[in-house]
N, C-alpha and C. Protein backbone atom coordinates (compact mmCIF):
# COMPACT_ATOMS: atom_id res chain seq x y z
N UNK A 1 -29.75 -40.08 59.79
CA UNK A 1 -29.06 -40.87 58.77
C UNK A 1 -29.01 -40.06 57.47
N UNK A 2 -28.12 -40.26 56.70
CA UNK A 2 -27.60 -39.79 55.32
C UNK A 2 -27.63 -40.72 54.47
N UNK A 3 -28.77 -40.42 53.59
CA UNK A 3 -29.01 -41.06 52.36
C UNK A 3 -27.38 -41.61 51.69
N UNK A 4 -26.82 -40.61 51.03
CA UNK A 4 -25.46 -40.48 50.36
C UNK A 4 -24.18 -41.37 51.06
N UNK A 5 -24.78 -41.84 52.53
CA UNK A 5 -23.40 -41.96 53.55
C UNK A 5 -23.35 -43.73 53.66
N UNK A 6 -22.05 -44.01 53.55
CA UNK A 6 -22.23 -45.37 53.29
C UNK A 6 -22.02 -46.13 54.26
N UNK A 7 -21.54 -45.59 55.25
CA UNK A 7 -21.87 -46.19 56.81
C UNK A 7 -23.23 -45.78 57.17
N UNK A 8 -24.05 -45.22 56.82
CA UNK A 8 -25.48 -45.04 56.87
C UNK A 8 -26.71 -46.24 56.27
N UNK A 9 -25.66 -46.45 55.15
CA UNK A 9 -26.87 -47.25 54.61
C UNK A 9 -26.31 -48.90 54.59
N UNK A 10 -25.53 -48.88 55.60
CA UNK A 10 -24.33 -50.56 56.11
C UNK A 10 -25.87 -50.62 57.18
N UNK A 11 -25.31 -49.52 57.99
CA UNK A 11 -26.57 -49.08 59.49
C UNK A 11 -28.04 -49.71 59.25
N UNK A 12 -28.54 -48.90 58.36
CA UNK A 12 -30.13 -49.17 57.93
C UNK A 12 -29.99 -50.80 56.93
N UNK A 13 -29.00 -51.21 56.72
CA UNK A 13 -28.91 -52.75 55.97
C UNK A 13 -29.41 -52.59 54.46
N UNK A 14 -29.15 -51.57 54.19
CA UNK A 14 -28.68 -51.73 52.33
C UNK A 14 -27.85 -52.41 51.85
N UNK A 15 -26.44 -52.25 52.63
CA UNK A 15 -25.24 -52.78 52.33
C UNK A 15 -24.79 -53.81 53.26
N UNK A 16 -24.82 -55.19 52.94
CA UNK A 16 -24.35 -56.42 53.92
C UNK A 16 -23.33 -56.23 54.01
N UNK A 17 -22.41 -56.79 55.58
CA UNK A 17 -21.89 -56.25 55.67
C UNK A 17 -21.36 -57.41 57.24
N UNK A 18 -20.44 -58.08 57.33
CA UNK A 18 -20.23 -59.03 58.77
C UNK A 18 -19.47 -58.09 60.07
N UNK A 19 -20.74 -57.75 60.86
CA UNK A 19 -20.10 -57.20 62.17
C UNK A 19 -19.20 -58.06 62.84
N UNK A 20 -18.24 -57.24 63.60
CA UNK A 20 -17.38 -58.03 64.41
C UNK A 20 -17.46 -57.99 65.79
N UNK A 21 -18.20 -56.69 66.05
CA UNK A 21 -18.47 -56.19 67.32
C UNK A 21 -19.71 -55.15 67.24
N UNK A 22 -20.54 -55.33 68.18
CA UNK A 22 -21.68 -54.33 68.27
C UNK A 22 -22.17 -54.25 69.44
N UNK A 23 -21.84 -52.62 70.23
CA UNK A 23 -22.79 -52.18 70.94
C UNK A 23 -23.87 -51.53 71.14
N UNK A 24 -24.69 -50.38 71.85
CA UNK A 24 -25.92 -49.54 71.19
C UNK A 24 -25.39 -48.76 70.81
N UNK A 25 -24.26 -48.31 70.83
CA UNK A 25 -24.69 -46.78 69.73
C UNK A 25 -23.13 -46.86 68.91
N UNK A 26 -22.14 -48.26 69.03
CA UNK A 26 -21.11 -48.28 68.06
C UNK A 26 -20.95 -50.03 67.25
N UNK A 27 -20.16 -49.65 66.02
CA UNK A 27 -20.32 -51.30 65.87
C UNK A 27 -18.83 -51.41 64.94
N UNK A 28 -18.32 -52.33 64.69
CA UNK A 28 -17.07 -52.57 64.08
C UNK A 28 -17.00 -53.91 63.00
N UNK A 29 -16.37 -53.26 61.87
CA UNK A 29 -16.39 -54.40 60.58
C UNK A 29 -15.47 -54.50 60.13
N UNK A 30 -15.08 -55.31 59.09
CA UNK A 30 -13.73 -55.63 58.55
C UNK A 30 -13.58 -54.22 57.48
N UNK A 31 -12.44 -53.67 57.01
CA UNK A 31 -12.63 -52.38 56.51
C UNK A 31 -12.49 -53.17 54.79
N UNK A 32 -13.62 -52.35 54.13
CA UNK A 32 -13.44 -53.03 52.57
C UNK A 32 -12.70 -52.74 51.71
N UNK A 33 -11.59 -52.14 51.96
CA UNK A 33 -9.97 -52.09 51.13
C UNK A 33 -9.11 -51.69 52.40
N UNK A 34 -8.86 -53.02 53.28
CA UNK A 34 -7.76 -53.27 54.15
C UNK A 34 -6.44 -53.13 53.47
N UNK A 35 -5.71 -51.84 54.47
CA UNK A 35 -4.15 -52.29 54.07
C UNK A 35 -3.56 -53.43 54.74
N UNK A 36 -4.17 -53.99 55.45
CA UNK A 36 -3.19 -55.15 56.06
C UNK A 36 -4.49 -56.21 56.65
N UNK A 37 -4.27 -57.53 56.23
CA UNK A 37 -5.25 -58.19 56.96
C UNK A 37 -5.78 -58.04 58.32
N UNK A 38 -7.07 -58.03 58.45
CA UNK A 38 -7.73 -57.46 60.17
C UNK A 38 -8.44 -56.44 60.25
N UNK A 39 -7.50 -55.38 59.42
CA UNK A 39 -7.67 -53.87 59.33
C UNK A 39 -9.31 -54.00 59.11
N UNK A 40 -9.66 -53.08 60.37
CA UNK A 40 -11.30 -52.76 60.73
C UNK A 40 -11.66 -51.35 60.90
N UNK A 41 -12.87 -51.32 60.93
CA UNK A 41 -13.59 -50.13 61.40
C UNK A 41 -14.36 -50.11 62.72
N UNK A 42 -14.55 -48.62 63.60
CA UNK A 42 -15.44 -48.91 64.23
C UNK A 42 -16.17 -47.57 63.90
N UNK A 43 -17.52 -47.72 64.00
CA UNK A 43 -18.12 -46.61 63.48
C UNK A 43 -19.64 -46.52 64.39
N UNK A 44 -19.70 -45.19 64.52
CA UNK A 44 -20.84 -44.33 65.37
C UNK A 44 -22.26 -45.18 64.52
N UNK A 45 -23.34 -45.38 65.39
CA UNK A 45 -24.89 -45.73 64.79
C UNK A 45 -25.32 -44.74 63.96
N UNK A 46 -24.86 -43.76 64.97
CA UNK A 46 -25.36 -42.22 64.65
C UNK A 46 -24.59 -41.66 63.83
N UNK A 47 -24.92 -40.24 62.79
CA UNK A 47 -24.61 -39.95 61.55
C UNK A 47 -23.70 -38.46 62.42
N UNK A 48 -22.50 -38.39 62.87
CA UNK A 48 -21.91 -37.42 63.32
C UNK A 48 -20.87 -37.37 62.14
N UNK A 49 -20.21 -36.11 61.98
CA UNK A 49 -18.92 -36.49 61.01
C UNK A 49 -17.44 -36.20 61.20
N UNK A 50 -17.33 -35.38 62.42
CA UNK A 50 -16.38 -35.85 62.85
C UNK A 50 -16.38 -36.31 64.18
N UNK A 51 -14.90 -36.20 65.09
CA UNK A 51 -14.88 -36.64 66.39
C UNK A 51 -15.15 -35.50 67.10
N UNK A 52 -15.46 -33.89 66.92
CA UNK A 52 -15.79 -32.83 67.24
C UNK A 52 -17.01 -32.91 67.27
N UNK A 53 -17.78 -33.45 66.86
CA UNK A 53 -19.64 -33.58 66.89
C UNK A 53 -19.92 -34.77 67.42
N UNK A 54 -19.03 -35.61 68.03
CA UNK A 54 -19.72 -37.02 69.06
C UNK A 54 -19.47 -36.45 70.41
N UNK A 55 -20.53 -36.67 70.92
CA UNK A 55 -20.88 -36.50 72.48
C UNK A 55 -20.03 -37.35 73.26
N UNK A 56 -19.31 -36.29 74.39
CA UNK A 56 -18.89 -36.73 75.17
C UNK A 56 -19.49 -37.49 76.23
N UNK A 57 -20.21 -37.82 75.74
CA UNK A 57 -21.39 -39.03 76.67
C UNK A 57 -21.07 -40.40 76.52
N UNK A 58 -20.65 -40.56 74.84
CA UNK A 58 -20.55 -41.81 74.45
C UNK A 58 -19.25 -41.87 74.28
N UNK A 59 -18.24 -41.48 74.68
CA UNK A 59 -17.19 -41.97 74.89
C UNK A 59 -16.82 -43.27 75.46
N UNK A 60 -17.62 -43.64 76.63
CA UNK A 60 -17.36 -45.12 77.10
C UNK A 60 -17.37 -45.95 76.34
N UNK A 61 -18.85 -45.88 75.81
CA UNK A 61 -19.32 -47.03 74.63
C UNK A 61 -18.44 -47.32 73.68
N UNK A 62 -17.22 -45.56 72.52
CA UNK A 62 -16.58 -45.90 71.39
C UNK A 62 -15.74 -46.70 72.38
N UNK A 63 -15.01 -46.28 73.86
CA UNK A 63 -13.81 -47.27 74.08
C UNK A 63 -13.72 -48.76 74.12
N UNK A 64 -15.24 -48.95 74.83
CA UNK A 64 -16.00 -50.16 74.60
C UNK A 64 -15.44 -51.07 73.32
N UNK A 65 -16.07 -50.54 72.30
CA UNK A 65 -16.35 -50.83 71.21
C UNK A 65 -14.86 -51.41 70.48
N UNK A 66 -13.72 -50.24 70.52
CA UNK A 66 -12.08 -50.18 70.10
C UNK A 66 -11.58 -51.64 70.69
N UNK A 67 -11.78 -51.25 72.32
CA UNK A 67 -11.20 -52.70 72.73
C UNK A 67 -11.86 -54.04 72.78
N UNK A 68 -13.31 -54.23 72.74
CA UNK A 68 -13.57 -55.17 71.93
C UNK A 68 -13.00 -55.51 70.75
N UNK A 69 -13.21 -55.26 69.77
CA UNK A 69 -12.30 -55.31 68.67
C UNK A 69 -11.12 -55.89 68.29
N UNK A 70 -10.28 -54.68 69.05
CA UNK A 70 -9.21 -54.92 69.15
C UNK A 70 -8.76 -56.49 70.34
N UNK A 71 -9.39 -56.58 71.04
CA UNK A 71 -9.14 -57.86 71.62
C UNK A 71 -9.44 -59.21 70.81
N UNK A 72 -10.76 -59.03 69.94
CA UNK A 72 -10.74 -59.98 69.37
C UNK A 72 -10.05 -60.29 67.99
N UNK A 73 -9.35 -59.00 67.33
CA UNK A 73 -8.60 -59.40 66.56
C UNK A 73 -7.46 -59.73 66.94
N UNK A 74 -6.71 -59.23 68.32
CA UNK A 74 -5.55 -59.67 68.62
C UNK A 74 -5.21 -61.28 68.82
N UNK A 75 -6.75 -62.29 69.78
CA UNK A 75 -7.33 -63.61 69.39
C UNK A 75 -7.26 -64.31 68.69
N UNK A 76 -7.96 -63.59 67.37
CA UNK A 76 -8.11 -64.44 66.26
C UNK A 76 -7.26 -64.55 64.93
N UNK A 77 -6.83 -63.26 65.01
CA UNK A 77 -6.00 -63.03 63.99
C UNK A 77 -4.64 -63.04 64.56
N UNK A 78 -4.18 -63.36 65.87
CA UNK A 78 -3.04 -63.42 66.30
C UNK A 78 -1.93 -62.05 65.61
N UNK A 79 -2.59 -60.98 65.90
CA UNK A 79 -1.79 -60.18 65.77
C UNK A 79 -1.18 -59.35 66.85
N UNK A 80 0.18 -58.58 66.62
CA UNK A 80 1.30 -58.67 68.00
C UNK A 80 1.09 -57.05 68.41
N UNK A 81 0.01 -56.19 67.88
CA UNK A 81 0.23 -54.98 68.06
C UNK A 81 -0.99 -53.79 67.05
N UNK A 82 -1.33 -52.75 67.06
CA UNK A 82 -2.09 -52.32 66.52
C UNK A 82 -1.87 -50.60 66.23
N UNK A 83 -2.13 -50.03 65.65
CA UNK A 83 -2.58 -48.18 65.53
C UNK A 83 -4.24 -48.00 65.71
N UNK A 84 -4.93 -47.12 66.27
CA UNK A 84 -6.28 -46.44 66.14
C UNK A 84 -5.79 -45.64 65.82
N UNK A 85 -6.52 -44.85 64.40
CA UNK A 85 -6.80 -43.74 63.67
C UNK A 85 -8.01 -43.16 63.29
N UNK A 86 -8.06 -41.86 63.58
CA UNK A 86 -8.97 -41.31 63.28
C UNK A 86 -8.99 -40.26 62.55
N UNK A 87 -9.19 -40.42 61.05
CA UNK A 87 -9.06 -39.01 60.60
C UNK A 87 -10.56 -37.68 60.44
N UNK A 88 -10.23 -36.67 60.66
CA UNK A 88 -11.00 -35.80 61.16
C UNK A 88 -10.66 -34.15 59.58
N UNK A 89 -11.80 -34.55 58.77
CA UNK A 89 -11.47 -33.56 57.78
C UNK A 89 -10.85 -34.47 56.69
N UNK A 90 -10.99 -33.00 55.46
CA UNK A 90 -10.13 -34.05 54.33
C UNK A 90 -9.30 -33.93 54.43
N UNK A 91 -8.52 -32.84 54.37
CA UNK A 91 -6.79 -32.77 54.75
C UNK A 91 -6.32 -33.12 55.71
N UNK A 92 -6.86 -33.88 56.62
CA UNK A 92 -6.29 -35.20 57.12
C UNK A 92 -6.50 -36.58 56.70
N UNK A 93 -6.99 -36.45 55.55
CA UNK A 93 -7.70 -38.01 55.21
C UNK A 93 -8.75 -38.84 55.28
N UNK A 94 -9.78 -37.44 56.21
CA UNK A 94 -11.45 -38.37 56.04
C UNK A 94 -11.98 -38.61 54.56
N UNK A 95 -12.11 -39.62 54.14
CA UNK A 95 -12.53 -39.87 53.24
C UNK A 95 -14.56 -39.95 53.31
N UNK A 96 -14.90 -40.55 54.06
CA UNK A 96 -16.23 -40.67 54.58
C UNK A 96 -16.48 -39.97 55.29
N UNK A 97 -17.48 -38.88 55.42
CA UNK A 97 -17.85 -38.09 56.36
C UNK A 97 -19.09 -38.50 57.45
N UNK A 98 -18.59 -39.51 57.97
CA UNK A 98 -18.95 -40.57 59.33
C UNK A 98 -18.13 -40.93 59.57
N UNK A 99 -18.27 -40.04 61.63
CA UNK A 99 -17.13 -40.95 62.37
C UNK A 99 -16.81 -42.58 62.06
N UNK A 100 -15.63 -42.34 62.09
CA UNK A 100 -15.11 -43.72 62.36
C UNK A 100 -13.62 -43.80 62.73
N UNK A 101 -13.02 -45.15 63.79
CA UNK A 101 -11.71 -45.15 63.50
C UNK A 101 -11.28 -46.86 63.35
N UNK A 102 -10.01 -46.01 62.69
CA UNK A 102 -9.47 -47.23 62.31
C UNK A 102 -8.54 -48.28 62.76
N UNK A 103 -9.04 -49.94 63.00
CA UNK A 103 -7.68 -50.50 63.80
C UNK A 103 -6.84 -51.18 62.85
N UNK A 104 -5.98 -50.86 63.02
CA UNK A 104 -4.88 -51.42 61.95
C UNK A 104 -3.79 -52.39 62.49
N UNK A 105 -4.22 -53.53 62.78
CA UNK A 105 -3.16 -54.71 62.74
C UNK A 105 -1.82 -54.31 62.44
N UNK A 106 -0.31 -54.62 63.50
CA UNK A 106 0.58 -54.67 63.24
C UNK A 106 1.60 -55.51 63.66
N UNK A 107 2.67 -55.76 62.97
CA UNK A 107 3.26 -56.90 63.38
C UNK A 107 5.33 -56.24 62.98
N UNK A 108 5.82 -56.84 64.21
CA UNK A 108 7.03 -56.36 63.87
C UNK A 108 7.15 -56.36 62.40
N UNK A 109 8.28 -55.47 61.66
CA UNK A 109 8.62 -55.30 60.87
C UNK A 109 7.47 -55.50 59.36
N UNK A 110 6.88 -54.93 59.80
CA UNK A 110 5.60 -55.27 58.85
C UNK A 110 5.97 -54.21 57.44
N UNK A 111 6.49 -53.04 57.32
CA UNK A 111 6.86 -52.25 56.44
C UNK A 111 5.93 -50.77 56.56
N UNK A 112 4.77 -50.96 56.80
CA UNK A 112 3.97 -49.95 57.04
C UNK A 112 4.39 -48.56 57.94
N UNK A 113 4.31 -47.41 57.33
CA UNK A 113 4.38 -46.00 58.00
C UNK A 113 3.48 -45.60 58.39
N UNK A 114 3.64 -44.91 59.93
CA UNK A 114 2.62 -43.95 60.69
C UNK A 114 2.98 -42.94 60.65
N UNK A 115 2.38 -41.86 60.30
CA UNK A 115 2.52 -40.56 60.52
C UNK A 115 1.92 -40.29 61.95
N UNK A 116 2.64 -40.03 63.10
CA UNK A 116 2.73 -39.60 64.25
C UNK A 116 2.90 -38.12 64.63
């Protein structure tokens, strides 16, 4: 764990924080400046920083984890569609240097751009 890392210290319970999904080694929360209502995280237990340093071991578990998620926001929040993102580096847009990706609720004509 990383003192400095703020999915680190969500982890160790410095920072409250309402899970939506949790398995052993991934867990998923509402993201705290959503572009679109829903918009979540799912993020590693473990302090890796990008998707190049998570073990291909735990791959099941992150898919686990995505489609949980993503099923239960599609449920509850009745939404018609979604993006996973993961940015990897800053010049792609990691802002936090802890894995994580992002599900982003979408709905026809919603206005929102993907860079694909």
């Amino acid at each position: 764990m990383m003192d400095n890392c703020v999915f680190c210290n969500i982890i160790k319970g410095d920072i409250p924080t309402k899970k939506i999904y949790e398995n052993e080694n991934f867990f998923s929360i509402p993201d705290a400046k959503p572009i679109v209502e829903g918009h979540s995280l799912v993020i590693s237990k473990k302090h890796f920083k990008t998707s190049l340093d998570l073990p291909n071991s735990l791959g099941t578990e992150l898919l686990d984890c995505i489609k949980k998620t993503s099923l239960k926001l599609i449920d509850e929040k009745k939404i018609e569609a979604f993006n996973i993102i993961n940015n990897n580096f800053k010049a792609a847009g990691q802002v936090v240097n802890h894995i994580h990706f992002h599900i982003i609720p979408r709905k026809k004509d919603d206005g929102l751009k993907m860079i694909v």
